[in-house]
N, C-alpha and C. Protein backbone atom coordinates (compact mmCIF):
# COMPACT_ATOMS: atom_id res chain seq x y z
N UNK A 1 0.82 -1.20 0.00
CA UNK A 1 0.00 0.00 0.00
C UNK A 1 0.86 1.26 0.00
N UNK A 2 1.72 1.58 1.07
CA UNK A 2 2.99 2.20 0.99
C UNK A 2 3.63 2.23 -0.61
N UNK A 3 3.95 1.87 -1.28
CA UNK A 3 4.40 1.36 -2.54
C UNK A 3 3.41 2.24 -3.51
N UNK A 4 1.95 1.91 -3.51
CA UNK A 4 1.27 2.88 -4.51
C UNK A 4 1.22 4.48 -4.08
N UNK A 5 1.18 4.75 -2.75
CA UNK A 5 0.66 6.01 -2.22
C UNK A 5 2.63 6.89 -2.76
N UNK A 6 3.52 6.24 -2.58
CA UNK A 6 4.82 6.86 -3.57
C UNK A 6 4.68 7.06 -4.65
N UNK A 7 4.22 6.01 -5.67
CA UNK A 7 3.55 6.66 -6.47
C UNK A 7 3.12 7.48 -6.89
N UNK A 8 1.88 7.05 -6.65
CA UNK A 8 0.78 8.17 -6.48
C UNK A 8 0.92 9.95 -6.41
N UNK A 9 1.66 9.81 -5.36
CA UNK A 9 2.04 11.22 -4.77
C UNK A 9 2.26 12.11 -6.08
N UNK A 10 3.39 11.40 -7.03
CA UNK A 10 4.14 12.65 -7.81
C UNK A 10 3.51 12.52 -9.22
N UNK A 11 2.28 11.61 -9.45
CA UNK A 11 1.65 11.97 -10.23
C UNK A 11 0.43 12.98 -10.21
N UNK A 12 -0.23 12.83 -9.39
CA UNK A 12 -1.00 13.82 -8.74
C UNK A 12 -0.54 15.40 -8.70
N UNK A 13 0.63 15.39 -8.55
CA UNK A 13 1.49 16.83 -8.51
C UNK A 13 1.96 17.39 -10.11
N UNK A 14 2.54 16.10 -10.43
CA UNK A 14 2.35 16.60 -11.87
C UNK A 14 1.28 16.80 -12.44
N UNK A 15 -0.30 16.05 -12.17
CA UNK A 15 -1.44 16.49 -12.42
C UNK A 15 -1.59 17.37 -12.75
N UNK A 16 -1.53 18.40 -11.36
CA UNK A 16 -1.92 19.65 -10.82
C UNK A 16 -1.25 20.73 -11.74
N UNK A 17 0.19 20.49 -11.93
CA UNK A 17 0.80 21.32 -12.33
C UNK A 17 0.65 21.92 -13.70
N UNK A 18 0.51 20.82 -14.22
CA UNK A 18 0.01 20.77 -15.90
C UNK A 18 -1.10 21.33 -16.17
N UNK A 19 -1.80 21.49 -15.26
CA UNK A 19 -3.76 21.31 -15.32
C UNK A 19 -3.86 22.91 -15.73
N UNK A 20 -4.17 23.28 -16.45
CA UNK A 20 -4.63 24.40 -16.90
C UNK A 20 -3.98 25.39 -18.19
N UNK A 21 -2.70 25.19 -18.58
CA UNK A 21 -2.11 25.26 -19.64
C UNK A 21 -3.15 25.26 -20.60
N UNK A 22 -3.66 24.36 -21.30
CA UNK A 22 -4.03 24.38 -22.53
C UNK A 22 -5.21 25.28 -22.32
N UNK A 23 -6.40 25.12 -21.36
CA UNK A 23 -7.20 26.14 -20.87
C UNK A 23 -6.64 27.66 -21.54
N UNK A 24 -5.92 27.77 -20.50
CA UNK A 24 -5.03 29.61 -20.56
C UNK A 24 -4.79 29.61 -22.06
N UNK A 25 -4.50 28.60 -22.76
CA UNK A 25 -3.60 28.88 -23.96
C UNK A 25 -5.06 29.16 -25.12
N UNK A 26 -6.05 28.43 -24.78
CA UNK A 26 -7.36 28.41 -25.68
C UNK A 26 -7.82 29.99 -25.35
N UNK A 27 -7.85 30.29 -24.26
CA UNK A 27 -8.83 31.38 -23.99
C UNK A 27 -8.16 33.04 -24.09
N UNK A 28 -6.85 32.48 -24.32
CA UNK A 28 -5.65 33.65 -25.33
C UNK A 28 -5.50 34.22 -26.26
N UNK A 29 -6.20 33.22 -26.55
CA UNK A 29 -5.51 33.26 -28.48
C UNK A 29 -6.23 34.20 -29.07
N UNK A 30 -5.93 34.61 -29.85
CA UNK A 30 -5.85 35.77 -30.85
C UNK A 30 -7.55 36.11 -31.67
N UNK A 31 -8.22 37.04 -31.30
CA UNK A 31 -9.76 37.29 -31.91
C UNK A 31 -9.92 37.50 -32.99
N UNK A 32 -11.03 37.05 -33.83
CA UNK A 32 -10.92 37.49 -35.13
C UNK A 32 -11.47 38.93 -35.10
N UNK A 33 -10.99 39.47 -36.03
CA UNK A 33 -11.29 41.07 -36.23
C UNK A 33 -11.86 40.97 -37.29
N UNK A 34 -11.94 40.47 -38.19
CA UNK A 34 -12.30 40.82 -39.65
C UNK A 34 -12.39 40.04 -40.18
N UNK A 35 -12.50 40.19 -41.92
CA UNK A 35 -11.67 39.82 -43.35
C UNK A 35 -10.72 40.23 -43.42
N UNK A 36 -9.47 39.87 -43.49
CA UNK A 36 -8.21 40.61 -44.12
C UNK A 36 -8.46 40.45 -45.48
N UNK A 37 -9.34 39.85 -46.49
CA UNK A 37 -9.32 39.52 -47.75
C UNK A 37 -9.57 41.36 -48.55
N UNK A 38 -10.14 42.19 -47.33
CA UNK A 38 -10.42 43.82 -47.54
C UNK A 38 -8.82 44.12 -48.39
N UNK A 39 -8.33 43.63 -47.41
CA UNK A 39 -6.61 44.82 -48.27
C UNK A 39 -6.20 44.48 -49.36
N UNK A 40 -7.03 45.31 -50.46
CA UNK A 40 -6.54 45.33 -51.63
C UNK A 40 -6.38 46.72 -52.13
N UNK A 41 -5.16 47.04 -52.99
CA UNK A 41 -5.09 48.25 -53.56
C UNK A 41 -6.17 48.67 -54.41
N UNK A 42 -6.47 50.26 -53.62
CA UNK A 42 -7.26 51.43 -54.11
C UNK A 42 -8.66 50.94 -53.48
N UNK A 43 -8.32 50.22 -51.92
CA UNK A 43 -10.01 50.45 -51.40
C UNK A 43 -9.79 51.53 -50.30
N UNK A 44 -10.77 51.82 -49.83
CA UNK A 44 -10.80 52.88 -49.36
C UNK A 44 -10.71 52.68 -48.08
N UNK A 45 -9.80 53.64 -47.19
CA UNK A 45 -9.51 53.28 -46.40
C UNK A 45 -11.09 53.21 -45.05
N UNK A 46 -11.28 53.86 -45.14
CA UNK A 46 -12.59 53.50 -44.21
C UNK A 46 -13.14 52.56 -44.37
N UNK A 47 -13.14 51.58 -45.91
CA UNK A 47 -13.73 50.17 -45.52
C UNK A 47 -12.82 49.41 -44.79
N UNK A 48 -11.35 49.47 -44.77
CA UNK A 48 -10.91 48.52 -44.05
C UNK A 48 -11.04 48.89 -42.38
N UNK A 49 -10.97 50.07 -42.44
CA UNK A 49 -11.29 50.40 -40.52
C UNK A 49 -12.91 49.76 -40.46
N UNK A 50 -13.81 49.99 -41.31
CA UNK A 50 -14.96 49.01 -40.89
C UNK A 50 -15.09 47.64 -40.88
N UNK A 51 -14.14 47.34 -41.68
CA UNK A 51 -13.78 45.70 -41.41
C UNK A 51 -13.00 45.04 -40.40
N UNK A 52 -11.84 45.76 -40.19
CA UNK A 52 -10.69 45.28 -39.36
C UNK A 52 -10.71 46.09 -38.01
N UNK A 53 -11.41 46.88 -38.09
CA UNK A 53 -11.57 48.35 -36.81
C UNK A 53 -10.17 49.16 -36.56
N UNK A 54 -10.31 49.90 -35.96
CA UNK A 54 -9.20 50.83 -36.21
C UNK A 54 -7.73 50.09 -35.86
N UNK A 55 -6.73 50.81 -36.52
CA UNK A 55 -5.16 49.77 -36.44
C UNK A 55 -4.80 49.96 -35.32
N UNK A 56 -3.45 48.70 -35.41
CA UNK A 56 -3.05 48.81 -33.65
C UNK A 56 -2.14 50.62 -34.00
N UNK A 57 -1.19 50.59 -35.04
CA UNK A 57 -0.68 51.76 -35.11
C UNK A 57 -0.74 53.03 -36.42
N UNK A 58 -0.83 53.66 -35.76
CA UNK A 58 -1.05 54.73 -37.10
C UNK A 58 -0.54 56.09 -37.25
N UNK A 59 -0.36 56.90 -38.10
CA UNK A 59 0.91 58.05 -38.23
C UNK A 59 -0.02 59.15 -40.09
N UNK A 60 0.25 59.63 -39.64
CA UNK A 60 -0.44 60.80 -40.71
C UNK A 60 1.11 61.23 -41.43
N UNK A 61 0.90 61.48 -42.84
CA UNK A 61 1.88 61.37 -44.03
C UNK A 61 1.88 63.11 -44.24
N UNK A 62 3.44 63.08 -44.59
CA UNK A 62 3.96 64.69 -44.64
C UNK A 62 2.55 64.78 -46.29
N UNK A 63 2.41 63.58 -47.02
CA UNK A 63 1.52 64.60 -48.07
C UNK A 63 0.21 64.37 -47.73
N UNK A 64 -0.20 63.85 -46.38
CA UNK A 64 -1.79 64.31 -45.72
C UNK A 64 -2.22 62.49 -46.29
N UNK A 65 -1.71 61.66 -46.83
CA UNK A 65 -2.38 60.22 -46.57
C UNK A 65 -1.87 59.79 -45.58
N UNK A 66 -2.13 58.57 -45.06
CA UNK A 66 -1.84 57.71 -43.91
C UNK A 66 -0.82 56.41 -43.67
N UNK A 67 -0.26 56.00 -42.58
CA UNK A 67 0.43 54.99 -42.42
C UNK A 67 -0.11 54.13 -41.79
N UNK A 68 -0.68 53.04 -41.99
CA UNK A 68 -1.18 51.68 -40.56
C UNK A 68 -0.86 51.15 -40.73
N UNK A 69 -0.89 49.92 -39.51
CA UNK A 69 -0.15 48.90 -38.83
C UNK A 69 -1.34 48.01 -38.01
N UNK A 70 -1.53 46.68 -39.21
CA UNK A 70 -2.39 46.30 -37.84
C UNK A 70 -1.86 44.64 -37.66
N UNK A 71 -1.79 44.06 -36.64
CA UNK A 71 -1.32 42.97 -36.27
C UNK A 71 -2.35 42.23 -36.10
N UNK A 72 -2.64 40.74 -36.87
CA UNK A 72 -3.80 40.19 -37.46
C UNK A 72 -3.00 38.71 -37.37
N UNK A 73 -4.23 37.62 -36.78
CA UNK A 73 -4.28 36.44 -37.25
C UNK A 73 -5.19 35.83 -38.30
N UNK A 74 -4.80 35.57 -39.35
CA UNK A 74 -5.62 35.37 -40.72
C UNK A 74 -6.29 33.93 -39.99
N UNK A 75 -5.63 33.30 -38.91
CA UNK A 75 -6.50 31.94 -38.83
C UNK A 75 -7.37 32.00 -37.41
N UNK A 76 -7.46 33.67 -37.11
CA UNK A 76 -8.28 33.43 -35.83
C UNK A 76 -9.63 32.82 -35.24
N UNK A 77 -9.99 32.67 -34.30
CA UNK A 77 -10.95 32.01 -34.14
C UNK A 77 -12.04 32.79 -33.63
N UNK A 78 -12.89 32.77 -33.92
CA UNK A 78 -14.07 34.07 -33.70
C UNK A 78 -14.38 34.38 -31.92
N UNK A 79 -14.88 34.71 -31.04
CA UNK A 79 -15.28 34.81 -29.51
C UNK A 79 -15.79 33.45 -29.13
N UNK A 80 -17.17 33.22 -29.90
CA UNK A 80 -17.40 32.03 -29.71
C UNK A 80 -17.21 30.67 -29.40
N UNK A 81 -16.22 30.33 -30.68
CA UNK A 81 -15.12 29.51 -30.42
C UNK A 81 -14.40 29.41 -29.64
N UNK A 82 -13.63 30.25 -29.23
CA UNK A 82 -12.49 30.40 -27.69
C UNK A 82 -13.60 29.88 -27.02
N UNK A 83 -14.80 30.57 -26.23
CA UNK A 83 -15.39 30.29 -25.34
C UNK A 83 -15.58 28.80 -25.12
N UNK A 84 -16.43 28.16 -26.35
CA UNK A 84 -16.52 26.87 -26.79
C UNK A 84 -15.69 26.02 -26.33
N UNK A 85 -14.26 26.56 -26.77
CA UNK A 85 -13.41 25.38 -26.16
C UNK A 85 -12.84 25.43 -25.21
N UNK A 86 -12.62 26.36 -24.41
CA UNK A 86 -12.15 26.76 -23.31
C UNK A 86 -13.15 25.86 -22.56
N UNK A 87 -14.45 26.10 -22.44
CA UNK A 87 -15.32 25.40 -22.17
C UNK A 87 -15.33 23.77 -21.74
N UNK A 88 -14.38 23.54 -23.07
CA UNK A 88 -14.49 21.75 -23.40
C UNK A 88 -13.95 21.22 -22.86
N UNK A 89 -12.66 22.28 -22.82
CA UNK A 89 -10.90 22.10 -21.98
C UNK A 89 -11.73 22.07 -20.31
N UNK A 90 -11.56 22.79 -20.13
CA UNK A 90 -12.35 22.89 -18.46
C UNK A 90 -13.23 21.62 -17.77
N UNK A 91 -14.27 20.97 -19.08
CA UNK A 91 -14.84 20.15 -18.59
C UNK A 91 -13.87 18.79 -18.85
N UNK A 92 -13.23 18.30 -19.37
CA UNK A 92 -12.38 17.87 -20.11
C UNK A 92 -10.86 17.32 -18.78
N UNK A 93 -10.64 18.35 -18.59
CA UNK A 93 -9.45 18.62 -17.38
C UNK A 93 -10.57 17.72 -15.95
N UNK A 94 -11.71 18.52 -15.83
CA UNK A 94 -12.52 18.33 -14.41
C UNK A 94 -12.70 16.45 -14.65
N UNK A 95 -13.08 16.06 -15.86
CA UNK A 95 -13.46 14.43 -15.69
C UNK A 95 -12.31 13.35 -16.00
N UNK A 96 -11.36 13.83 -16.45
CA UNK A 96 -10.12 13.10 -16.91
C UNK A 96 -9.16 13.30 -15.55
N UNK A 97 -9.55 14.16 -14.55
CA UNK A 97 -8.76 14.65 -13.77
C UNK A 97 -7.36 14.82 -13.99
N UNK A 98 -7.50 15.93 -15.20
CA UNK A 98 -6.26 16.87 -15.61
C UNK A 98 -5.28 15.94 -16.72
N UNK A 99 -5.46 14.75 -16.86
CA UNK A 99 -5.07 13.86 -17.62
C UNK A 99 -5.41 14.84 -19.10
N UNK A 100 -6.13 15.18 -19.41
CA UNK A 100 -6.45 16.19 -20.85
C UNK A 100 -5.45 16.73 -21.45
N UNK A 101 -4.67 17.24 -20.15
CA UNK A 101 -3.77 18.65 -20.19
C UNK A 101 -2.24 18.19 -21.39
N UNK A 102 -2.14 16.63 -21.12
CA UNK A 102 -1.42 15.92 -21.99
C UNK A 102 -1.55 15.58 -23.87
N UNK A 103 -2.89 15.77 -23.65
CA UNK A 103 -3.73 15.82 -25.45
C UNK A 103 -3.71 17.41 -25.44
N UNK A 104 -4.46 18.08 -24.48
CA UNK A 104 -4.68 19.53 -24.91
C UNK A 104 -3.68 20.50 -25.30
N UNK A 105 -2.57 20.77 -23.96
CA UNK A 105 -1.68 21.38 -24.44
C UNK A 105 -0.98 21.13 -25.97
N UNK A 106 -0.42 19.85 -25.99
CA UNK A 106 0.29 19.97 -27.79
C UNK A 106 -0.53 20.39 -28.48
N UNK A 107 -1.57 19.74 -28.54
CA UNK A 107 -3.30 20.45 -29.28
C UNK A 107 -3.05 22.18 -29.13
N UNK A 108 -2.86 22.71 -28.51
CA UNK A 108 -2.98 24.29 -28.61
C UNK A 108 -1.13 24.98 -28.91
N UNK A 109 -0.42 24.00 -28.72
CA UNK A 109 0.73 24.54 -29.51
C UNK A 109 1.04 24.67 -30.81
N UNK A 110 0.33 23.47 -31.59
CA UNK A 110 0.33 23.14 -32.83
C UNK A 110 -0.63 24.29 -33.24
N UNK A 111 -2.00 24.42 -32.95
CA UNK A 111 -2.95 26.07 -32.92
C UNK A 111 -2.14 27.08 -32.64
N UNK A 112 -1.27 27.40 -32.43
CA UNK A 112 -0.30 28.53 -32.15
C UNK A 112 -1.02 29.55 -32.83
N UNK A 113 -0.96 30.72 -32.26
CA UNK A 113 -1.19 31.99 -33.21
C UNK A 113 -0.34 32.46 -34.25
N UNK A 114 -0.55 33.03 -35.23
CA UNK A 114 -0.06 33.00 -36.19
C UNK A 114 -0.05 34.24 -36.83
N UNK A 115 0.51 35.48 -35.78
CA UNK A 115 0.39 36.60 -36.16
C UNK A 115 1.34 37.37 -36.92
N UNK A 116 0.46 38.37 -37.79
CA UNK A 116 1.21 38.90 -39.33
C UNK A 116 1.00 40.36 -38.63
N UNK A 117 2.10 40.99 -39.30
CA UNK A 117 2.10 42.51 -39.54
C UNK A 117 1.65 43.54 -40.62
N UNK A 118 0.53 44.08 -40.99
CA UNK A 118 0.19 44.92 -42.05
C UNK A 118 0.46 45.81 -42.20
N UNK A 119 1.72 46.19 -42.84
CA UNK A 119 1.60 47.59 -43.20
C UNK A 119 0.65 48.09 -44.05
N UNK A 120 0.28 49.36 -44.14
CA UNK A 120 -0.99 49.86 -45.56
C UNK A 120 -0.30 51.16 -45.15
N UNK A 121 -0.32 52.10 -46.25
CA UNK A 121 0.00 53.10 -47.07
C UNK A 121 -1.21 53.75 -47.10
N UNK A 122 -1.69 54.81 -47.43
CA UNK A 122 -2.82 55.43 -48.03
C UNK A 122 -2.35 56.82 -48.74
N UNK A 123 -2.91 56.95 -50.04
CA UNK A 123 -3.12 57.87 -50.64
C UNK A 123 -3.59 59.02 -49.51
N UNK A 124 -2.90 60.65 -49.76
CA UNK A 124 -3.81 61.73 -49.48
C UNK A 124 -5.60 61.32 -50.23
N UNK A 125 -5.82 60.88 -50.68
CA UNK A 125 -7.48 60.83 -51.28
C UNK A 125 -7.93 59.62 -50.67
N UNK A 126 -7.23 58.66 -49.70
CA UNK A 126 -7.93 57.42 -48.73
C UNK A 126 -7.58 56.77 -49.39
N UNK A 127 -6.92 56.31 -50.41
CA UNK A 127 -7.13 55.04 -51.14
C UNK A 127 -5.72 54.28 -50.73
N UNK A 128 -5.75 52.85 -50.73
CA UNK A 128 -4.54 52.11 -50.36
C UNK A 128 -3.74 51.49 -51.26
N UNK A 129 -2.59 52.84 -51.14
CA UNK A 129 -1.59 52.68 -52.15
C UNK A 129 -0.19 51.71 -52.43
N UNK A 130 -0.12 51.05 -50.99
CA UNK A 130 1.31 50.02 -50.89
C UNK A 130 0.71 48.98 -49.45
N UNK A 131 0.52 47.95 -50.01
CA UNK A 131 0.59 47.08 -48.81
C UNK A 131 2.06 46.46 -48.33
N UNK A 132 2.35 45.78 -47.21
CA UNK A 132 3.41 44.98 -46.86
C UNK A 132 2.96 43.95 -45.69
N UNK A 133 3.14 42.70 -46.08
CA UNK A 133 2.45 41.79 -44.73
C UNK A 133 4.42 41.53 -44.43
N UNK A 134 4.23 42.04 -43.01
CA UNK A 134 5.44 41.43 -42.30
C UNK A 134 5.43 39.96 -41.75
């Protein structure tokens, strides 16, 4: 009996320790904002702020057009989704007793976010004159 409860002990701890990783990592990840399929040259820039909402960075041009910057996951997963699985993970962790955390975590590393950098340009007249995905 002695013999299993040694055991026992340092799996249980590793349990614990593991137990929530993939959780945190689901309910992280990156929101969808949009279409990025918007950034194409000569649309106007107010459709992409209505699509993508305003950039993370932005800078006004010595000839009066614009500079943005928006940092975008083309494979994000909408609110819903996070919730959803965060959800699954949670119940998942509670009945496997944390045993999950061994499928889940690689499961959400391989999902990694997959974030790009947009530069956009704009014409003084709004229109988008130079893209650059970093």
């Amino acid at each position: 009996m002695t013999q299993l409860k040694i055991m026992a002990v340092p799996l249980l701890v590793l349990c614990f320790l593991t137990s929530g990783c993939s959780v945190f990592m689901a309910a992280s990840r990156a929101s969808y904002r949009g279409d990025i399929n918007v950034i194409q040259l000569d649309v106007q820039r107010s459709a992409v702020i209505g699509e993508l909402g305003p950039p993370d960075k932005f800078s006004t041009l010595e000839n009066g057009g614009y500079d943005d910057r928006y940092s975008l996951d083309p494979d994000a997963h909408r609110t819903g989704t996070k919730v959803a699985t965060t959800i699954f993970y949670l119940a998942a962790d509670f009945f496997t007793l944390c045993l999950w955390e061994f499928i889940g975590t690689p499961l959400e590393i391989a999902a990694k976010d997959k974030i790009s950098v947009y530069h956009l340009t704009y014409s003084p007249e709004g229109t988008l004159s130079s893209m650059e995905k970093i």
